[in-house]
Structure formats: structure tokens, C-alpha cells
N, C-alpha and C. Protein backbone atom coordinates (compact mmCIF):
# COMPACT_ATOMS: atom_id res chain seq x y z
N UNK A 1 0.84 -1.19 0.00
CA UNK A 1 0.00 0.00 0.00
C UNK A 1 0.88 1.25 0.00
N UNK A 2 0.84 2.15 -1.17
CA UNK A 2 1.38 3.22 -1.13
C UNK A 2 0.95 4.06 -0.40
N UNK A 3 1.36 5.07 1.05
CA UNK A 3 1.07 6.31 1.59
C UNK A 3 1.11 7.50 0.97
N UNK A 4 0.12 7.88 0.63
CA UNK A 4 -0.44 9.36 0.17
C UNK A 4 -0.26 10.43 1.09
N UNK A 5 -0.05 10.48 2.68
CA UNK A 5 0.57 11.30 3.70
C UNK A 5 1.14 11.28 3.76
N UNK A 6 2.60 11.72 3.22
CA UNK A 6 4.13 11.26 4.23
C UNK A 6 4.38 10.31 5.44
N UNK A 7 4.02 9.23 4.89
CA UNK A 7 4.48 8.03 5.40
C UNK A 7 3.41 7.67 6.48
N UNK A 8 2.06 8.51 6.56
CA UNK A 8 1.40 8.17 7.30
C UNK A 8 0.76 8.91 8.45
N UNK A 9 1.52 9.89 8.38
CA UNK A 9 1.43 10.94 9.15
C UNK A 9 0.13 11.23 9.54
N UNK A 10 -1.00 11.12 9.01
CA UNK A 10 -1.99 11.34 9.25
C UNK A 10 -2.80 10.28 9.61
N UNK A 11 -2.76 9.18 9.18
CA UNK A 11 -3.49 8.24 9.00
C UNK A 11 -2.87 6.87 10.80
N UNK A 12 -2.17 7.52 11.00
CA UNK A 12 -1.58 7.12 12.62
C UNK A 12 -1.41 7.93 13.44
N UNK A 13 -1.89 9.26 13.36
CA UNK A 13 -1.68 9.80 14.76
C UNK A 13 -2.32 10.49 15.62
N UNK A 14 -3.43 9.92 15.44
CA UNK A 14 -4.78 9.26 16.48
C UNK A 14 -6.17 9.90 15.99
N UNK A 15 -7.14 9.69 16.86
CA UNK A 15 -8.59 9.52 15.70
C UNK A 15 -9.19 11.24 15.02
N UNK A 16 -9.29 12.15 16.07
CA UNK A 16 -9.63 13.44 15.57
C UNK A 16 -9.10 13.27 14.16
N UNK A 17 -7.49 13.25 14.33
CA UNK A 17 -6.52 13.68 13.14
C UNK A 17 -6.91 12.74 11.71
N UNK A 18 -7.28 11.71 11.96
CA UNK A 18 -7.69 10.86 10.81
C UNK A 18 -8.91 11.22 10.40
N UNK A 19 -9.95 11.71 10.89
CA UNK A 19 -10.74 12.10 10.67
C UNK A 19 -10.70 13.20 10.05
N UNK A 20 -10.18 14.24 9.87
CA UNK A 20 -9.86 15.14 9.74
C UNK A 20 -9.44 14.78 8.49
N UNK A 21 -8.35 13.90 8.21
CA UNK A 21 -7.85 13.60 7.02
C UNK A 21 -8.82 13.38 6.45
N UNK A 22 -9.64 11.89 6.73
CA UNK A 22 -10.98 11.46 5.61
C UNK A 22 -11.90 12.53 5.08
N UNK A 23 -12.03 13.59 5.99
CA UNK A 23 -13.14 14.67 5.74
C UNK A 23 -12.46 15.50 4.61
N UNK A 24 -11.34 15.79 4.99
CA UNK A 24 -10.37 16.63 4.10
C UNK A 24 -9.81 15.95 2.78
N UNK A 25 -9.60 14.85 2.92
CA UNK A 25 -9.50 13.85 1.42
C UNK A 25 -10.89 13.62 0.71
N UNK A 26 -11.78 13.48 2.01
CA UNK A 26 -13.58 13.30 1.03
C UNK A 26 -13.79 14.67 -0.13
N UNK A 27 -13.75 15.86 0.43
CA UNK A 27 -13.70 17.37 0.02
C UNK A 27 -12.86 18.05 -0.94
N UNK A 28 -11.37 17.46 -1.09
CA UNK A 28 -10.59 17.58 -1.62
C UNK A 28 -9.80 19.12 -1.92
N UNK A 29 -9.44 19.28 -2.66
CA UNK A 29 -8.99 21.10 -2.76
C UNK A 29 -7.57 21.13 -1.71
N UNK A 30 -7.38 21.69 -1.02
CA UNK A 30 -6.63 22.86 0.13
C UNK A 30 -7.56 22.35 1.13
N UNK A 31 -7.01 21.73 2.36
CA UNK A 31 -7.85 21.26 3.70
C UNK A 31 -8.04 22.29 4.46
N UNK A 32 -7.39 23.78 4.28
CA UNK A 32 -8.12 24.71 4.81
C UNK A 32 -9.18 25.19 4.50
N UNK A 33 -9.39 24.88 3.03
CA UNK A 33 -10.85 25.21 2.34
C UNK A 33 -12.36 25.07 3.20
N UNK A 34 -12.22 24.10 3.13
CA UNK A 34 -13.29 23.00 3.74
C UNK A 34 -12.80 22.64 5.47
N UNK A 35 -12.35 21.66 5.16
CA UNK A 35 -12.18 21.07 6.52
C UNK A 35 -11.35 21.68 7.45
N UNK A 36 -10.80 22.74 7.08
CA UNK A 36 -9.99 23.65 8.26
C UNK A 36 -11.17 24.46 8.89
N UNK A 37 -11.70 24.82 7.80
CA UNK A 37 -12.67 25.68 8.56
C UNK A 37 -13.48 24.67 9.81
N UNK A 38 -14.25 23.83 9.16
CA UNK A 38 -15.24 23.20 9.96
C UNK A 38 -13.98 22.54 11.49
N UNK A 39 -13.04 22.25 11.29
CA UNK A 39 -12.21 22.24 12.51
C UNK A 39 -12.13 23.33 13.80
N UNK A 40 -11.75 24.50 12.87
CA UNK A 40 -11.48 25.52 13.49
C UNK A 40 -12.54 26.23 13.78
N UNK A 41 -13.60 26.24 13.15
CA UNK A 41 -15.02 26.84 14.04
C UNK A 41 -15.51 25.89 14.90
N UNK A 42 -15.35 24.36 14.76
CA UNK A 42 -15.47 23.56 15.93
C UNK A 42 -14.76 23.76 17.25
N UNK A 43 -13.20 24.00 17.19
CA UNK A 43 -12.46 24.58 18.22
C UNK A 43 -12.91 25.33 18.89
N UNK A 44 -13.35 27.05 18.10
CA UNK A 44 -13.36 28.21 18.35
C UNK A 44 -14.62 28.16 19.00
N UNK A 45 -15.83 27.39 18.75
CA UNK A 45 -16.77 27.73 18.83
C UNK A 45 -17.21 28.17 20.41
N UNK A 46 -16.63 27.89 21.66
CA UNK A 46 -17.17 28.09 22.75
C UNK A 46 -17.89 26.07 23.22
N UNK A 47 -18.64 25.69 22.58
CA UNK A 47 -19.12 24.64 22.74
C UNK A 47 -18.98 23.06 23.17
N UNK A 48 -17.45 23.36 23.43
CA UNK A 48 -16.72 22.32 23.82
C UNK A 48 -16.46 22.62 25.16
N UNK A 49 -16.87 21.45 26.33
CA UNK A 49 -16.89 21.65 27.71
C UNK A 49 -15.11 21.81 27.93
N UNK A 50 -15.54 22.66 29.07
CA UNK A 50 -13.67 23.53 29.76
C UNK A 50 -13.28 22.37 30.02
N UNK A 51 -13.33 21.17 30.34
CA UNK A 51 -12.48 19.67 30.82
C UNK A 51 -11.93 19.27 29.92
N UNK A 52 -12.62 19.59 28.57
CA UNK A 52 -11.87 18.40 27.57
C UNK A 52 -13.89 17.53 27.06
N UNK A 53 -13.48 17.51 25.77
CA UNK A 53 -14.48 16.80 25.32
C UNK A 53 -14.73 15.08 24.79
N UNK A 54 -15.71 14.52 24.69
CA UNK A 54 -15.55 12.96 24.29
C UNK A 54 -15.12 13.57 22.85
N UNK A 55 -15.02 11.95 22.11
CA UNK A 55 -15.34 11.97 20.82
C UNK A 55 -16.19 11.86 19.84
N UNK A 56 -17.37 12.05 20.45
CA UNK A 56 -19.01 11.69 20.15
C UNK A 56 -18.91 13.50 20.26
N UNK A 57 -18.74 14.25 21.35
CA UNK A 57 -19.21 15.19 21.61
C UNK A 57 -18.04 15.85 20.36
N UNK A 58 -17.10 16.33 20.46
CA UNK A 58 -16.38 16.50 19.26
C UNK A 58 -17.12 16.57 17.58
N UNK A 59 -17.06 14.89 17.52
CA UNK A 59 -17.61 14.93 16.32
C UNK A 59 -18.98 15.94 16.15
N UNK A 60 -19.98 15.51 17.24
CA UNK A 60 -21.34 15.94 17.37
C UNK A 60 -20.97 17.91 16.47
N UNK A 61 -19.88 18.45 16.98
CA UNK A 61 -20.19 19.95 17.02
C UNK A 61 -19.63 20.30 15.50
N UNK A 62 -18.80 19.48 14.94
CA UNK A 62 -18.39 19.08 13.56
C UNK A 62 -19.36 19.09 12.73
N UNK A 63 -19.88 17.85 12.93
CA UNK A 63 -20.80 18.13 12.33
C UNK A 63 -22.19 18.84 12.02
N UNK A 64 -22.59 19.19 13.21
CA UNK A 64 -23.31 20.51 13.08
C UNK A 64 -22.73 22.27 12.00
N UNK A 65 -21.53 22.46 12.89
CA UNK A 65 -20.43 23.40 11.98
C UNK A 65 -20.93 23.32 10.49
N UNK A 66 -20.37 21.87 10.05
CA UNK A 66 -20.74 21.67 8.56
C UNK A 66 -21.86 21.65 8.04
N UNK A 67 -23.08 21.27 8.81
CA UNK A 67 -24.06 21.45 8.09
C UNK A 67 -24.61 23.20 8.40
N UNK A 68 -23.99 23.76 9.11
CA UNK A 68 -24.41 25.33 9.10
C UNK A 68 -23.42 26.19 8.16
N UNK A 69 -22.00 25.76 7.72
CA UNK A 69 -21.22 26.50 6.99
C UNK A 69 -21.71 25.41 5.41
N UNK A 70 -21.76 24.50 5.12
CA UNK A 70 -21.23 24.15 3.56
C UNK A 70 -23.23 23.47 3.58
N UNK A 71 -24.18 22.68 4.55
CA UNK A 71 -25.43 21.66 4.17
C UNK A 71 -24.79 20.82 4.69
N UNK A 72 -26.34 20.16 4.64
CA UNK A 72 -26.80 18.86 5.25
C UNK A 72 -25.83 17.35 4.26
N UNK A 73 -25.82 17.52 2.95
CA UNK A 73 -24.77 16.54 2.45
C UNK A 73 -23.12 16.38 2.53
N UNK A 74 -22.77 17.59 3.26
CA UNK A 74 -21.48 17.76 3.45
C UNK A 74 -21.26 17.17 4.72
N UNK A 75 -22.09 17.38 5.88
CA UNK A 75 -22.30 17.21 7.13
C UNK A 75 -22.50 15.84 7.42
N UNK A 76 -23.25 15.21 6.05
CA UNK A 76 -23.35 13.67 6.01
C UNK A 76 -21.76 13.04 6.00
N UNK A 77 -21.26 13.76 4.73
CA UNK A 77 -19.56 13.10 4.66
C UNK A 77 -19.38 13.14 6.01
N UNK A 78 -18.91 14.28 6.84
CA UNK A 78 -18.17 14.37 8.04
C UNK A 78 -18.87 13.41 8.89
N UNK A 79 -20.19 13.13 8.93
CA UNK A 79 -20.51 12.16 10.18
C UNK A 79 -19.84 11.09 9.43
N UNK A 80 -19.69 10.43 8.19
CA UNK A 80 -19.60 9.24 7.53
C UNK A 80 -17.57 9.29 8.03
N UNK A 81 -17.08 10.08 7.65
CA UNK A 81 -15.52 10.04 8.25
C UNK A 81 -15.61 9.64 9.76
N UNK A 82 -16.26 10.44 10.58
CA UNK A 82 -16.30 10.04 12.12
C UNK A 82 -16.45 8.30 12.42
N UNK A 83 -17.77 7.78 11.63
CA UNK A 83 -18.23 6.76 11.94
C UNK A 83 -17.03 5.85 11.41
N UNK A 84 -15.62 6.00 10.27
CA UNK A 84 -15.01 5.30 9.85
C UNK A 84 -13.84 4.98 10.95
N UNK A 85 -13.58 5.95 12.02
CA UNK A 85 -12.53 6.10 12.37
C UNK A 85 -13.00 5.30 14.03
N UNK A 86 -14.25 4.73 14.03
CA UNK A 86 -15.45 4.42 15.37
C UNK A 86 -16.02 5.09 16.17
N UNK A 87 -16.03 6.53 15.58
CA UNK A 87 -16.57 7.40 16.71
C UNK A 87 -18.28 7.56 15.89
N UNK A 88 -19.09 6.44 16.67
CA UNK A 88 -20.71 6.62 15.73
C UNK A 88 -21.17 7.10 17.13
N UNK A 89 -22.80 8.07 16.62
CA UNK A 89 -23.50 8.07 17.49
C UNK A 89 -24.61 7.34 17.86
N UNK A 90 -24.89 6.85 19.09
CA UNK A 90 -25.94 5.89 19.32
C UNK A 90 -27.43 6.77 18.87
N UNK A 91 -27.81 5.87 18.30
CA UNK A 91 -29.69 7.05 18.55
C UNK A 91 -30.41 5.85 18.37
């Protein structure tokens, strides 16, 4: 298997970050385009508890982000990256 990250870099160094990749490889372009943003308004947003957040709760604000900056089919990719990496939500 050829690595498309520099050797992997992304794809091993732990789940946010892979996720991040899949969302940003799903989208394609410049990963600040797309998926920087929806990162970084996830960060910024205030909405992440002062302790530190799960990875359900994480994803959860992600994907909201995306479906308020790009729709509801973009927001689908990003839950569909989350769920690849095992972070699904129960409902």
C-alpha cells in the first residue's frame, strides 16, 4: 500500500486527526478550504466543555459546523468520516 501522507502521518496519529484527514480527502482542494474551517469553528466555537471533550461530543459539534457552513450533504460526509474512524452516534 502506497502512503499518500508522508508516510502516514496522518493516518496514525490518532482519531480526531484521521478524521480530519478522511473529511479533508472526502472534500478535496486545500484542507483549509473546507475542513480547516469546519475544525477551526469547531475549536473556536465556545461549545466544547472547559475539561476536555468525548469523541461523540467533538464529532457531534463538527458536524453541526458543517451542516451550518457548507449543508446537510457535506455534514453527512463528516458524520460518515467520524463513523469510519469508530466514533458513531448511538440514537
Amino acid at each position: 500500500m502506497v502512503q499518500r501522507d508522508g508516510g502516514g502521518v496522518h493516518i496514525f496519529s490518532g482519531i480526531p486527526n484521521r478524521a480530519f484527514y478522511l473529511v479533508a480527502t472526502h472534500f478535496g482542494g486545500y484542507s483549509w478550504e473546507k475542513a480547516g474551517r469546519i475544525w477551526w469553528r469547531a475549536l473556536s466555537s465556545r461549545r466544547l466543555p472547559p475539561r476536555g471533550a468525548t469523541f461523540v461530543q467533538f464529532a457531534d459539534i463538527t458536524v453541526d459546523v458543517t451542516n451550518r457552513l457548507f449543508g446537510r450533504d457535506d455534514a453527512k460526509a463528516v458524520r460518515e468520516a467520524w463513523g469510519k474512524v469508530g466514533v458513531e452516534r448511538d440514537i
